[in-house]
N, C-alpha and C. Protein backbone atom coordinates (compact mmCIF):
# COMPACT_ATOMS: atom_id res chain seq x y z
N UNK A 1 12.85 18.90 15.53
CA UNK A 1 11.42 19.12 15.74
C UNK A 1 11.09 20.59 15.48
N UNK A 2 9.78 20.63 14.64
CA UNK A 2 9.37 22.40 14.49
C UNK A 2 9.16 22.69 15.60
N UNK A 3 8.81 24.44 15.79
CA UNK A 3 8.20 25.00 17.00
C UNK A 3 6.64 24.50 16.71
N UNK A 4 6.06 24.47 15.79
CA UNK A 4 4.60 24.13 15.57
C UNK A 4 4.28 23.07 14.83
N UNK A 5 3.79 22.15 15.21
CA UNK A 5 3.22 20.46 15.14
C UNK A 5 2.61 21.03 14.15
N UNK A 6 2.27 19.86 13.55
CA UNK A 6 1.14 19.81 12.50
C UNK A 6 0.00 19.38 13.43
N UNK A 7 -1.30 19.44 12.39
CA UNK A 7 -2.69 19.59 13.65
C UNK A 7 -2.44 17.37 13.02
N UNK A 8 -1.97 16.53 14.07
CA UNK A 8 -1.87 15.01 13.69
C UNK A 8 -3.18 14.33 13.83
N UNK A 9 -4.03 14.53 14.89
CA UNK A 9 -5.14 14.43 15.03
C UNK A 9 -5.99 14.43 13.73
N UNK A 10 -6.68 15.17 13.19
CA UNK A 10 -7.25 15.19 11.97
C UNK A 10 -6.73 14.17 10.77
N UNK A 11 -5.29 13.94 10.82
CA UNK A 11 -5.10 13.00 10.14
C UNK A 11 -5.27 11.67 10.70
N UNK A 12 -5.84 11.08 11.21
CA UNK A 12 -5.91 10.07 12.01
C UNK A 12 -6.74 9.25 10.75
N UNK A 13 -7.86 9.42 10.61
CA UNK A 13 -8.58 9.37 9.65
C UNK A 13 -8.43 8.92 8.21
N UNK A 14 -7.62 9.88 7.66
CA UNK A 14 -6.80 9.35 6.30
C UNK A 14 -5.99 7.98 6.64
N UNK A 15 -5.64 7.68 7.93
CA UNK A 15 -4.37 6.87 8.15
C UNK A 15 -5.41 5.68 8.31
N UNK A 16 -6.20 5.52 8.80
CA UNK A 16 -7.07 4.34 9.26
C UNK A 16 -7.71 4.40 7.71
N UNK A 17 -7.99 5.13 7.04
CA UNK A 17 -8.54 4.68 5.36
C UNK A 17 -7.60 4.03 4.45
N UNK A 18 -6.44 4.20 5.15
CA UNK A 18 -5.53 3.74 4.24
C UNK A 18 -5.47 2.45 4.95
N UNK A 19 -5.64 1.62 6.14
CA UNK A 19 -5.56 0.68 6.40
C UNK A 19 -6.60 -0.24 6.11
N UNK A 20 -7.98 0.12 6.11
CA UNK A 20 -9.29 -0.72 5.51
C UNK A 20 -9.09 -0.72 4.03
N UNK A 21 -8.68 0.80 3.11
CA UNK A 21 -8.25 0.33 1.99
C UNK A 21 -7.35 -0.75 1.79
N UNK A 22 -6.25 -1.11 2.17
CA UNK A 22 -5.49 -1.84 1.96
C UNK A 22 -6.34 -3.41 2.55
N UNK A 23 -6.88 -3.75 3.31
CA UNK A 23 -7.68 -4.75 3.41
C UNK A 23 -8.73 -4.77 2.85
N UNK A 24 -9.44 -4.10 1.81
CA UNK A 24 -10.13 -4.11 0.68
C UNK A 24 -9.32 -4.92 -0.25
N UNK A 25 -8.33 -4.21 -0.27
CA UNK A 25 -7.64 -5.05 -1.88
C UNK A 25 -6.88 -6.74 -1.45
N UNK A 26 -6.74 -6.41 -0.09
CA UNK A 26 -6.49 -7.81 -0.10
C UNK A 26 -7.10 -8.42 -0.35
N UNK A 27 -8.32 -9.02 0.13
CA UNK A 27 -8.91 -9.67 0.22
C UNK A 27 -10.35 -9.80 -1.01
N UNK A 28 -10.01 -10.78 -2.04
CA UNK A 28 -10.81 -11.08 -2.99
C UNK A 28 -12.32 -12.35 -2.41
N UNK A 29 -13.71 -11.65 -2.76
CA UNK A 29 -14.51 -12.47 -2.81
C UNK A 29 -15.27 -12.11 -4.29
N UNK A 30 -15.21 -12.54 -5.52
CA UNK A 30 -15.89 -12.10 -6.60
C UNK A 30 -16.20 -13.71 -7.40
N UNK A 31 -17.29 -12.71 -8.48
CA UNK A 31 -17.89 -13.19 -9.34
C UNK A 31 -17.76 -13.21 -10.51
N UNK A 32 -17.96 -13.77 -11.75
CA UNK A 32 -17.13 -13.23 -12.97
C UNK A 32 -18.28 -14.29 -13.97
N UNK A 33 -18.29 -13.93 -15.22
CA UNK A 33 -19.12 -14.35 -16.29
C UNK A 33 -17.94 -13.88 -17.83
N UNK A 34 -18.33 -14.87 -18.46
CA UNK A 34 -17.06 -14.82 -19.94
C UNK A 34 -17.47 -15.74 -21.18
N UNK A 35 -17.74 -15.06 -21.85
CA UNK A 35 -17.67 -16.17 -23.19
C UNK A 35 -17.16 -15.56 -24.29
N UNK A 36 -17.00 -16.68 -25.01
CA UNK A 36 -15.62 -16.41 -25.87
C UNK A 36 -14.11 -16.18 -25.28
N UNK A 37 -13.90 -16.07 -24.14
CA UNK A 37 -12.36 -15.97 -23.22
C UNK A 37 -12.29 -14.24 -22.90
N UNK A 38 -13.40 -13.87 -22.98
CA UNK A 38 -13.88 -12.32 -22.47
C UNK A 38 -15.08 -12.01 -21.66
N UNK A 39 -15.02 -11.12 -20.82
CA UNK A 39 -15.83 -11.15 -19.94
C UNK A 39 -16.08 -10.05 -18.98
N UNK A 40 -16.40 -10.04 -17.43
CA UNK A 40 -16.12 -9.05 -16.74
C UNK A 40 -15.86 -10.26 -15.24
N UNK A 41 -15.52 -9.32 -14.04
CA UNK A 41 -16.05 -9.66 -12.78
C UNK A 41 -15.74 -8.86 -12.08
N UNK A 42 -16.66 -9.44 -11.18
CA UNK A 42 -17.09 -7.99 -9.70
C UNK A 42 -16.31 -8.80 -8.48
N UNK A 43 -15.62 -7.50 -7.45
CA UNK A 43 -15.37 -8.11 -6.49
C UNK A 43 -15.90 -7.43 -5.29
N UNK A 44 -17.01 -8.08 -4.73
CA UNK A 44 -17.49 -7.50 -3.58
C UNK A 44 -16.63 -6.59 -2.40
N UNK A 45 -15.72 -7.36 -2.07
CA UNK A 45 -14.35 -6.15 -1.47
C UNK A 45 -13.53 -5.78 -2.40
N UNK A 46 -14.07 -4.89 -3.07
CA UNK A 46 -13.61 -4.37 -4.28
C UNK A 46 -12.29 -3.13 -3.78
N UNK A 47 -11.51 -3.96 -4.92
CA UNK A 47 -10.19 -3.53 -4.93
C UNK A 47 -10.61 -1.64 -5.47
N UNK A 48 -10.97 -1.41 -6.11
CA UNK A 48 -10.90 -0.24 -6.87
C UNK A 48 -11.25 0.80 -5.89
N UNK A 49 -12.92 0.78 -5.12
CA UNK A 49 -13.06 1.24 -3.76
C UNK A 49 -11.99 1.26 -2.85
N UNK A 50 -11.37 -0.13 -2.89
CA UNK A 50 -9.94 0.35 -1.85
C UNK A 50 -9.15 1.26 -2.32
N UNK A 51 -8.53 1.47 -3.65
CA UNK A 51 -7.76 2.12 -3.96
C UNK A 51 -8.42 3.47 -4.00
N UNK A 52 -9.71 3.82 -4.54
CA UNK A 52 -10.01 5.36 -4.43
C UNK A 52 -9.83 5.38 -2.95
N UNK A 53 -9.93 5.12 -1.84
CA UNK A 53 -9.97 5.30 -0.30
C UNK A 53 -8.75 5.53 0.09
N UNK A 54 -7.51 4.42 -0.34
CA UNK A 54 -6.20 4.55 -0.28
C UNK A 54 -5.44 6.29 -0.91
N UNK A 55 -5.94 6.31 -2.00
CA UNK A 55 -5.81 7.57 -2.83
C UNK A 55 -6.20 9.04 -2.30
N UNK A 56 -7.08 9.14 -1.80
CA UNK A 56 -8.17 10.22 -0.93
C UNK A 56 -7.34 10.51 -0.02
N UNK A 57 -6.86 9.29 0.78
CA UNK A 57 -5.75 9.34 2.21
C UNK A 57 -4.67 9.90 1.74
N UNK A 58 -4.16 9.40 0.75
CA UNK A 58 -2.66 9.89 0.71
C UNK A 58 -2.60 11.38 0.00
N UNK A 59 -3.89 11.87 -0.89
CA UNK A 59 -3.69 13.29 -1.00
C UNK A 59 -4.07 13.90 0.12
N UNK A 60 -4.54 13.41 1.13
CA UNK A 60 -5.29 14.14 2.30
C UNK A 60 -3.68 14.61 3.67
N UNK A 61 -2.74 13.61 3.39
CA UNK A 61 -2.07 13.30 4.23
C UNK A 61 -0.72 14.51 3.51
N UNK A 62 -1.14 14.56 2.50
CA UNK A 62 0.11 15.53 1.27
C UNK A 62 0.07 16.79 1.64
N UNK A 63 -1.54 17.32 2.05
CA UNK A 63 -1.54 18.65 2.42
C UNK A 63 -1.08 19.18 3.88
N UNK A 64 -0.38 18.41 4.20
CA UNK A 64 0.75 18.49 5.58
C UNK A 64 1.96 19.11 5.52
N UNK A 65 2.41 20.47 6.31
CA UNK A 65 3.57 20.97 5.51
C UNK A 65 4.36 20.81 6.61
N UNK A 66 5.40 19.52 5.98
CA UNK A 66 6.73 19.28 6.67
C UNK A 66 7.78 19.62 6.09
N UNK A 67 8.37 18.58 5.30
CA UNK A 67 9.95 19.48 4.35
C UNK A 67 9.56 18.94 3.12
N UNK A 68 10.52 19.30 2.42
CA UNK A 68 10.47 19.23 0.99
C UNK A 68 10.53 17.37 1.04
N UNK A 69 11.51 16.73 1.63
CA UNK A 69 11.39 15.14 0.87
C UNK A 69 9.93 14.69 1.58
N UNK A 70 9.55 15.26 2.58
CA UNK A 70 8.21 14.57 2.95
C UNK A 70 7.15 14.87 1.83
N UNK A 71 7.31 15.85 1.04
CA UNK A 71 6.30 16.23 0.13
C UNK A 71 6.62 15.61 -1.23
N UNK A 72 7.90 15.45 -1.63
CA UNK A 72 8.54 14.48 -2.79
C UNK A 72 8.26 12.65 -2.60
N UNK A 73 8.35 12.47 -1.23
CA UNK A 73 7.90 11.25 -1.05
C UNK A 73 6.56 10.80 -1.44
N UNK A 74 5.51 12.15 -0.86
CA UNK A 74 3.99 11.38 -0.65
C UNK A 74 3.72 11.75 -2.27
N UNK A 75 4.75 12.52 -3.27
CA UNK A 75 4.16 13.05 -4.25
C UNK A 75 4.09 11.71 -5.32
N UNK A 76 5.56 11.08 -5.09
CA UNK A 76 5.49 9.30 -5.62
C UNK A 76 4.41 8.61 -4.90
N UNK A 77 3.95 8.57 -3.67
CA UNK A 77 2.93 7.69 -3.15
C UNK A 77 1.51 8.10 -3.90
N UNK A 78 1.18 9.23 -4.18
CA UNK A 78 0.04 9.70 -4.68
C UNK A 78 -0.10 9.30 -6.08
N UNK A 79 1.19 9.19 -6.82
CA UNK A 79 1.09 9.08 -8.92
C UNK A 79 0.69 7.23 -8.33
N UNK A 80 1.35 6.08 -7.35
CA UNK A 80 1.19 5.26 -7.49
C UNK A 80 -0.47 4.98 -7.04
N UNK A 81 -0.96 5.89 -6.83
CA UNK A 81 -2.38 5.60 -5.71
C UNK A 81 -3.05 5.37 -6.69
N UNK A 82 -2.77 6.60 -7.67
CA UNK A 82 -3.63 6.55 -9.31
C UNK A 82 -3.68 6.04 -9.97
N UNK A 83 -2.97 5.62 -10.36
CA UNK A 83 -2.37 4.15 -11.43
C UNK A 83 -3.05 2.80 -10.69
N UNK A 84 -3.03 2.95 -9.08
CA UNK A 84 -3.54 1.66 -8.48
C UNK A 84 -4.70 1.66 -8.82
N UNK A 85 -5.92 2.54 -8.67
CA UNK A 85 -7.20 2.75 -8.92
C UNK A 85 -7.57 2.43 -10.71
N UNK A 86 -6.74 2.62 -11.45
CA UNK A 86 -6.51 2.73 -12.99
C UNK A 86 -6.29 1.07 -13.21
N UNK A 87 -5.26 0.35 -12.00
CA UNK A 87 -5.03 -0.92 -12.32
C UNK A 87 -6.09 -1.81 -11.68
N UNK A 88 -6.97 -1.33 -10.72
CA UNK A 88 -7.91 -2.02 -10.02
C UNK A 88 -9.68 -1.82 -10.87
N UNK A 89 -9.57 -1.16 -11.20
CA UNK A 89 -10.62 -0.97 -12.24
C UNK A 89 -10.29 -1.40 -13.93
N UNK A 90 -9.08 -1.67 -14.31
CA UNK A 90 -8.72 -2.36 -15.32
C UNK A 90 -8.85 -4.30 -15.04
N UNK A 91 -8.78 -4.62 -13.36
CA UNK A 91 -9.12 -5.96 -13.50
C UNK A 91 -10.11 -6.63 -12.94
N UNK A 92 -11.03 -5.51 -13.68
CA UNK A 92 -12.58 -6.08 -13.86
C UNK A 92 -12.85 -6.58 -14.96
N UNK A 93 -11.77 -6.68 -15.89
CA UNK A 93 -12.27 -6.91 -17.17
C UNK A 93 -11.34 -8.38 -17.53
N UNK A 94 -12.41 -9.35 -18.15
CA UNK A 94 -11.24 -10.31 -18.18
C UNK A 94 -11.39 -10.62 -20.02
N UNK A 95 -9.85 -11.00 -20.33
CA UNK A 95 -9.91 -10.93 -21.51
C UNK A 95 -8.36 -11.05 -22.03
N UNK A 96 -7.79 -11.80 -23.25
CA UNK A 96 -6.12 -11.97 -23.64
C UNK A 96 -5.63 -10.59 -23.38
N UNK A 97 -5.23 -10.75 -22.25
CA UNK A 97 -4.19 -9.52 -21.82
C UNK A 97 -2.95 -9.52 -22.64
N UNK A 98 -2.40 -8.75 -23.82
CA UNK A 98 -1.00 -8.22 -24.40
C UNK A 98 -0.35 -8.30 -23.47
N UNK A 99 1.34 -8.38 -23.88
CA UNK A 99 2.48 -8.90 -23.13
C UNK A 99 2.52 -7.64 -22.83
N UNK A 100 2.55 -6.45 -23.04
CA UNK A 100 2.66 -5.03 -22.80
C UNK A 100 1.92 -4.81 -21.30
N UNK A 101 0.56 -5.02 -21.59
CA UNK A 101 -0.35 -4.61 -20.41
C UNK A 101 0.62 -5.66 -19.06
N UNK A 102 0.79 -6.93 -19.22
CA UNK A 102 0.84 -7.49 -18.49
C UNK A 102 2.33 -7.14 -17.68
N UNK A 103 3.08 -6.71 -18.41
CA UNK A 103 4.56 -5.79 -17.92
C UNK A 103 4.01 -4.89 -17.26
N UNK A 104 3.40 -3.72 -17.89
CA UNK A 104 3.27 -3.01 -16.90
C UNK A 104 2.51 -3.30 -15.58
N UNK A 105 1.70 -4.26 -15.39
CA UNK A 105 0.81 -4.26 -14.21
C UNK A 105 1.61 -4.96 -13.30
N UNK A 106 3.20 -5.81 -13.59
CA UNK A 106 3.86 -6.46 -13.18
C UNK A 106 4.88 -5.57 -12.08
N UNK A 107 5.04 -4.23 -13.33
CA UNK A 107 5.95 -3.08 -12.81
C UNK A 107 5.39 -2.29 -11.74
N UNK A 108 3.71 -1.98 -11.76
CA UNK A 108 3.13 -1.66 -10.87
C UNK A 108 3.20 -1.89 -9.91
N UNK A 109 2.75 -3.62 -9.75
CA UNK A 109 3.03 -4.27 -8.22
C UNK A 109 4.42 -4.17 -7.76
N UNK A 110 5.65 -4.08 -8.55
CA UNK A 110 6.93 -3.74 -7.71
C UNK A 110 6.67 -2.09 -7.11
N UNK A 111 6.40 -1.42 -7.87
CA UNK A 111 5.79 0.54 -7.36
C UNK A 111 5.19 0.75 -6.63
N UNK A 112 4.43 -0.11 -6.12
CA UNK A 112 3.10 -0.47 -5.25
C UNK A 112 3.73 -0.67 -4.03
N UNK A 113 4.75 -1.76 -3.50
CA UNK A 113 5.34 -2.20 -2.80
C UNK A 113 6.40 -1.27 -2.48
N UNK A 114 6.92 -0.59 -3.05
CA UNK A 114 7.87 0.56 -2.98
C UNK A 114 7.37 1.98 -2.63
N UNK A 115 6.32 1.51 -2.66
CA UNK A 115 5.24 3.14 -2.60
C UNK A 115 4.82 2.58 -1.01
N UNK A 116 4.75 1.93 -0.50
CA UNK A 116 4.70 1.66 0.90
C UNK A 116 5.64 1.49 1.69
N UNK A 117 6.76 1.01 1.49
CA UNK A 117 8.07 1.37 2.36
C UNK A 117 8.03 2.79 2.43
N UNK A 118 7.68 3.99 1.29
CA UNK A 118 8.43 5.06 1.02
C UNK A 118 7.20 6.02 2.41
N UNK A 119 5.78 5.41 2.06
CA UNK A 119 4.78 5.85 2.99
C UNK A 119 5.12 5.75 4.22
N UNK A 120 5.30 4.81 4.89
CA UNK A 120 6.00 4.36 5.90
C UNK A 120 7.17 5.37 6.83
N UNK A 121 8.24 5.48 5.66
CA UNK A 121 9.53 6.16 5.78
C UNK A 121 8.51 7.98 6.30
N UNK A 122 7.59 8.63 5.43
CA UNK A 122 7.07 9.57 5.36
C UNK A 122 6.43 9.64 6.79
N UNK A 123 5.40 9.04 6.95
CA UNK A 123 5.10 8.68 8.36
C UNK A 123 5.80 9.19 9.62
N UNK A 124 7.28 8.46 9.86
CA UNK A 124 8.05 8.65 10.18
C UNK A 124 8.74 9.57 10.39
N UNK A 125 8.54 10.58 9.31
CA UNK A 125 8.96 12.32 9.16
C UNK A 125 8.19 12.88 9.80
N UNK A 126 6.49 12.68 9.85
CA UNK A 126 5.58 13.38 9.98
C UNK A 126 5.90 13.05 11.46
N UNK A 127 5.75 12.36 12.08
CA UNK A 127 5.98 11.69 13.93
C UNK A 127 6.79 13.08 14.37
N UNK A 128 8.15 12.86 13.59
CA UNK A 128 9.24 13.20 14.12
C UNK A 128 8.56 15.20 14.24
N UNK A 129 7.95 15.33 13.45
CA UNK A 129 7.65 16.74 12.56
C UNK A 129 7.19 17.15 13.72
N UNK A 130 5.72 16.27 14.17
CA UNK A 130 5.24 16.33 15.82
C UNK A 130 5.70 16.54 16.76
N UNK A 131 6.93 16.03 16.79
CA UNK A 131 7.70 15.75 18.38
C UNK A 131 6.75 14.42 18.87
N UNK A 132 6.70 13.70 17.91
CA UNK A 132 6.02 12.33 18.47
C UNK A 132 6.77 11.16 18.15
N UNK A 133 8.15 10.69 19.26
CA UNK A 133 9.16 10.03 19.25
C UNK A 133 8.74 8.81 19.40
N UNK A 134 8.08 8.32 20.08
CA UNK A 134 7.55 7.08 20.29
C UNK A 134 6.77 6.65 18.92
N UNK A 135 5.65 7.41 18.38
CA UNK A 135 5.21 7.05 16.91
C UNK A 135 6.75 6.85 16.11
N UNK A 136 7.49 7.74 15.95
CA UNK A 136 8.24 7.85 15.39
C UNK A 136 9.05 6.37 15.04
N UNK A 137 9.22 5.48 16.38
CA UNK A 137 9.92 4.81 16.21
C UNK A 137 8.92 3.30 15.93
N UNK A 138 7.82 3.91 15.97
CA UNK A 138 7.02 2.80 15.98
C UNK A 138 6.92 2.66 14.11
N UNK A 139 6.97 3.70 13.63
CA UNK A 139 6.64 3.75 12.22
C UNK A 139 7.89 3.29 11.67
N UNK A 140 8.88 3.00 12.65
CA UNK A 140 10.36 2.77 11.90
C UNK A 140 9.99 1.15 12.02
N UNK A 141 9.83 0.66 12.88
CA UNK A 141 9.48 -0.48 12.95
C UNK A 141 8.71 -1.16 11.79
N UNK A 142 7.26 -0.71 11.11
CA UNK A 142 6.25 -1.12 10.62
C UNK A 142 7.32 -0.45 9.41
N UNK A 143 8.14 0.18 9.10
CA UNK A 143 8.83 0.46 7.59
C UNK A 143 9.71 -1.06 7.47
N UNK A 144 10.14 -1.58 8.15
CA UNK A 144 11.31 -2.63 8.71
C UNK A 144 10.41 -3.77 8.37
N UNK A 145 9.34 -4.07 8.87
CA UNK A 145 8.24 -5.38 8.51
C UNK A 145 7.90 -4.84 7.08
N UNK A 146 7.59 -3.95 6.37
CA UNK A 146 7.31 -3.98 4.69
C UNK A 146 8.30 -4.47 4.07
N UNK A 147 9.44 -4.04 4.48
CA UNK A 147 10.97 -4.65 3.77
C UNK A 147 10.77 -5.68 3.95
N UNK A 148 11.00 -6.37 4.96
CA UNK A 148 11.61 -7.55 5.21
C UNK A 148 10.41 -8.71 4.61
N UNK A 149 8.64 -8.44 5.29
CA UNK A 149 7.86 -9.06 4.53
C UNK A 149 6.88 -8.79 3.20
N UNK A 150 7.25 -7.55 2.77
CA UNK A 150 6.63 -7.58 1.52
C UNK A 150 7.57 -7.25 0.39
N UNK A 151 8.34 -5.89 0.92
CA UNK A 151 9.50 -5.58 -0.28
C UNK A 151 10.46 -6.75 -1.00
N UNK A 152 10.86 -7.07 0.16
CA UNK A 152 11.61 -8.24 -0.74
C UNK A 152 11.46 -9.39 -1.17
N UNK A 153 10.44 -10.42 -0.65
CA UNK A 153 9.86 -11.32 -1.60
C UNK A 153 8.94 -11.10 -2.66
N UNK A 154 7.75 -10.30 -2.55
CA UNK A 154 6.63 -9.98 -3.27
C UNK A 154 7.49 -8.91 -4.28
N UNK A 155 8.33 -7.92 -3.55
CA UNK A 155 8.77 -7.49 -4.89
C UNK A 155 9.91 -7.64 -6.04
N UNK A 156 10.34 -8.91 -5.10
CA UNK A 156 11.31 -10.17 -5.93
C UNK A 156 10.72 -10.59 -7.24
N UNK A 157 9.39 -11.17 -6.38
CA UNK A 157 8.55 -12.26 -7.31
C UNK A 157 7.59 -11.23 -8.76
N UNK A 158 7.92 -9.70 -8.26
CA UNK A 158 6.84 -8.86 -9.72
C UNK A 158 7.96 -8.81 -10.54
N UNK A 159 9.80 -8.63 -9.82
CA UNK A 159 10.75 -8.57 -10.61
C UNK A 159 10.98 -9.55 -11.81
N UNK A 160 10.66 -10.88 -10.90
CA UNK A 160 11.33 -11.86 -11.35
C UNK A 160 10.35 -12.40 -12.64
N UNK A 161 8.79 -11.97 -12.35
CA UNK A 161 7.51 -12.14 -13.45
C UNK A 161 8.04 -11.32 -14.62
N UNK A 162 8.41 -9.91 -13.96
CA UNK A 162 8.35 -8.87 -15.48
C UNK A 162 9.32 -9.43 -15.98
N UNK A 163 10.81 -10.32 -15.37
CA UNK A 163 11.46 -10.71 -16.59
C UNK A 163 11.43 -11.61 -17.68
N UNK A 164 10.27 -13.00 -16.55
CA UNK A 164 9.92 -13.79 -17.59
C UNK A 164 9.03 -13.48 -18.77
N UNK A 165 8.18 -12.40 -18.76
CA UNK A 165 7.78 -11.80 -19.65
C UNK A 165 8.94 -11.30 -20.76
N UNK A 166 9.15 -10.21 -20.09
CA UNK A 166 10.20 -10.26 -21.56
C UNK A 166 11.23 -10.73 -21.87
N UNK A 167 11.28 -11.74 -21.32
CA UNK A 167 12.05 -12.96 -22.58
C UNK A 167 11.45 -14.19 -22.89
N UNK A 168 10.13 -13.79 -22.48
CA UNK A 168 9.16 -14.46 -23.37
C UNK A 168 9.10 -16.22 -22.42
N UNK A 169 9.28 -16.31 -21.39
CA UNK A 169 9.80 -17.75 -20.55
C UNK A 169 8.75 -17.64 -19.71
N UNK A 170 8.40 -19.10 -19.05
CA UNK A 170 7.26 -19.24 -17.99
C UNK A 170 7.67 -18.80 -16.92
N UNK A 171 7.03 -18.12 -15.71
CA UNK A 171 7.29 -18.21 -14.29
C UNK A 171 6.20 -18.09 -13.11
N UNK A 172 6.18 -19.15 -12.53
CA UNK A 172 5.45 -19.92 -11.39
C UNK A 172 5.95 -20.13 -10.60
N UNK A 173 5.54 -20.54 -8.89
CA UNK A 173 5.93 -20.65 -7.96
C UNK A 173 4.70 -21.38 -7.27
N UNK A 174 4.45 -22.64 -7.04
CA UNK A 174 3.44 -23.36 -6.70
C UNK A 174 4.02 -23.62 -5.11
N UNK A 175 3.78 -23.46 -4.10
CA UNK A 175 4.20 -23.40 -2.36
C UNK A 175 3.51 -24.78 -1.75
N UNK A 176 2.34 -24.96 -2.65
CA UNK A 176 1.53 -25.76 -2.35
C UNK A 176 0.77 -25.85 -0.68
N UNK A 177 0.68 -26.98 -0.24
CA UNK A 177 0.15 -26.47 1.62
C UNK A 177 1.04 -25.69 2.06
N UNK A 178 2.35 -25.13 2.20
CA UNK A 178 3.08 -24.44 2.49
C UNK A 178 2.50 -23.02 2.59
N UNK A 179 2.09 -23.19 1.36
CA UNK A 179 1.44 -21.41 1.45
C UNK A 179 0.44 -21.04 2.29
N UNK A 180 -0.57 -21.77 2.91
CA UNK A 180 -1.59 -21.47 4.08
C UNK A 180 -0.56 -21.23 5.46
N UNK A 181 0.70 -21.67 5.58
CA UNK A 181 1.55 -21.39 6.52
C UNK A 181 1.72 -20.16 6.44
N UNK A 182 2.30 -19.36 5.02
CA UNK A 182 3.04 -18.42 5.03
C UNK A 182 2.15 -17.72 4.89
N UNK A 183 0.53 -17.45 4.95
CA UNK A 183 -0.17 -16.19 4.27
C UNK A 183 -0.10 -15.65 6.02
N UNK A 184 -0.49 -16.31 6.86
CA UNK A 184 -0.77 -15.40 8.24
C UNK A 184 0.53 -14.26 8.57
N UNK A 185 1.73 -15.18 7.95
CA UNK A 185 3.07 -14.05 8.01
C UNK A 185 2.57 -12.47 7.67
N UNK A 186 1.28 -12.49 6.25
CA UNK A 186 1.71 -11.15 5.64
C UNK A 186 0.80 -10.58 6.09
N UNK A 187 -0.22 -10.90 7.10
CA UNK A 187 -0.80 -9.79 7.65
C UNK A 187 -0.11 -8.93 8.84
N UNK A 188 1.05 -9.64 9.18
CA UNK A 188 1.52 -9.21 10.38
C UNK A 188 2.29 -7.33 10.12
N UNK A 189 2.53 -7.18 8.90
CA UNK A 189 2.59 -5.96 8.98
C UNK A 189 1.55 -4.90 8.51
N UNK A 190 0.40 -5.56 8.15
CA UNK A 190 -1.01 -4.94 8.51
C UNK A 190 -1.42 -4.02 9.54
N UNK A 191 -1.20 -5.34 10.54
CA UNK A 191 -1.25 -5.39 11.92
C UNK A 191 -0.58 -4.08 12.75
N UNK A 192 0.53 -4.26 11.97
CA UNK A 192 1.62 -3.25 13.03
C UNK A 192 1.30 -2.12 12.81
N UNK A 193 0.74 -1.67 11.28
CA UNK A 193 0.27 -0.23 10.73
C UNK A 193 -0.81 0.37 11.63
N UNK A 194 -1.75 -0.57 11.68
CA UNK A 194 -2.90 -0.26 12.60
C UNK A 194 -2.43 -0.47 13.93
N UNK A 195 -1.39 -0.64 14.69
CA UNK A 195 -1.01 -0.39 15.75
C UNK A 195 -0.34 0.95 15.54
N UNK A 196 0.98 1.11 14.74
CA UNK A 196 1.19 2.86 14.56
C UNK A 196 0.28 3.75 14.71
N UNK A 197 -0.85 3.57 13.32
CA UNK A 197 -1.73 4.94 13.76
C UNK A 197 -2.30 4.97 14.87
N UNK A 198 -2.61 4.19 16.08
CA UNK A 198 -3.37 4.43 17.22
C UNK A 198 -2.04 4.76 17.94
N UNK A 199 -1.06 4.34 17.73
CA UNK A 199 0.17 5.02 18.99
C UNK A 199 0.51 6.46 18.40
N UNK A 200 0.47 6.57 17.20
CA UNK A 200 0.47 8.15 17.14
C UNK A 200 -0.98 8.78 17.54
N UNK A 201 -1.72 8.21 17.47
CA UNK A 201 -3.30 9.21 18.16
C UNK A 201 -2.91 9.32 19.71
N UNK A 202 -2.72 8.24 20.80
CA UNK A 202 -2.58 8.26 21.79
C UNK A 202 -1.52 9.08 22.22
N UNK A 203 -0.50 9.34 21.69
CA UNK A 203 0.79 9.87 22.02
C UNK A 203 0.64 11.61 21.44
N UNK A 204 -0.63 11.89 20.47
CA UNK A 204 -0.74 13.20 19.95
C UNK A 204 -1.58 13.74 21.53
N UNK A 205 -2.59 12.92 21.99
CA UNK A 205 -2.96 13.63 23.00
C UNK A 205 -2.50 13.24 24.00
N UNK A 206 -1.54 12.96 24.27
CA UNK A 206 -0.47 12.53 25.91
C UNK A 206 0.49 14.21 25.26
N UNK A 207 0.51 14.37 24.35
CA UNK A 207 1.35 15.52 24.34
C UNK A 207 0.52 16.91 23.94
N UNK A 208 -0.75 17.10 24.23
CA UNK A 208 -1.15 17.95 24.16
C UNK A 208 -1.80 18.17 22.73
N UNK A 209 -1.45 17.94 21.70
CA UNK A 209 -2.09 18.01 20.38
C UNK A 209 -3.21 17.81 19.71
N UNK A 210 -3.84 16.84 20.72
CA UNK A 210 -5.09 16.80 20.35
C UNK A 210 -6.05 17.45 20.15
């Protein structure tokens, strides 16, 4: 632990933007118009808004001086924030997506998913940076639910897409009613994020930091 905390408080803010961002992009309600097999559509919880919000947070959260991997970490979380905003404003447009585009947006969503364990892990530095042990271990926790429920299936399934792409082969996964079972699973580490940042707010002013 330093002799001098970072001011955690003020970041509170970025951390809760990054959590409504991320329930922005979940959650699709849109509209769309196309002729000829081209087109556009709008999504009222628009992904792109989430991602500039997501993006804002994580450079906001960068100007925190802990150690060098905490700043190498958020520096990968920040190139993926950009590219997210680049990929969320690219699928407004509908239209024969090239096997190219569609690799990369495949590779994204594995970076994407990897860019949140790594946030997570960072988090975790920053707690510790505090002398805020209890966040600390709470953020170890909510790194442990991305693995277990997003890293490794969801970023199985972008693996397992980008390969059927290039070798040119179909790949689907139809769950059928099954899948209304399994979607409540993936909010649960939503959930836990927005429980972290309020146990690090509560625990910044139980220790004076506020």
């Amino acid at each position: 632990m330093y002799p001098d905390p970072p001011p955690l408080p003020p970041l509170l803010g970025p951390l809760r933007a990054i959590f409504w961002g991320a329930l922005l992009c979940l959650f699709d309600i849109t509209i769309s118009e196309t002729s000829g097999g081209e087109g556009w559509r709008f999504d009222f919880l628009n992904d792109f808004v989430g991602m500039l919000t997501i993006a804002w947070a994580v450079f906001r959260l960068s100007t925190v001086e802990v150690d060098r991997r905490y700043r190498i970490a958020l520096g990968f979380v920040k190139i993926v924030a950009v590219c997210g905003c680049v990929v969320a404003l690219h699928r407004h447009l509908i239209y024969d997506v090239p096997p190219l585009i569609s690799v990369l947006d495949d590779f994204y969503g594995f970076l994407s998913m990897a860019a949140t364990v790594i946030f997570c892990v960072a988090m975790q530095w920053l707690s510790r940076h505090g002398g805020l042990a209890r966040s600390e271990q709470s953020w170890r926790f909510t790194t442990r639910l991305f693995i277990v429920i997003y890293l490794f299936p969801l970023g199985l399934f972008h693996l397992a897409s980008l390969a059927a792409i290039l070798t040119g082969e179909s790949f689907h996964i139809d769950l059928g009613p099954a899948g209304l079972l399994v979607l409540p699973v993936f909010f649960i580490p939503l959930v836990h994020f927005f429980i972290s940042t309020s146990r690090m707010r509560d625990e910044a002013m139980t220790a004076g930091v506020a």
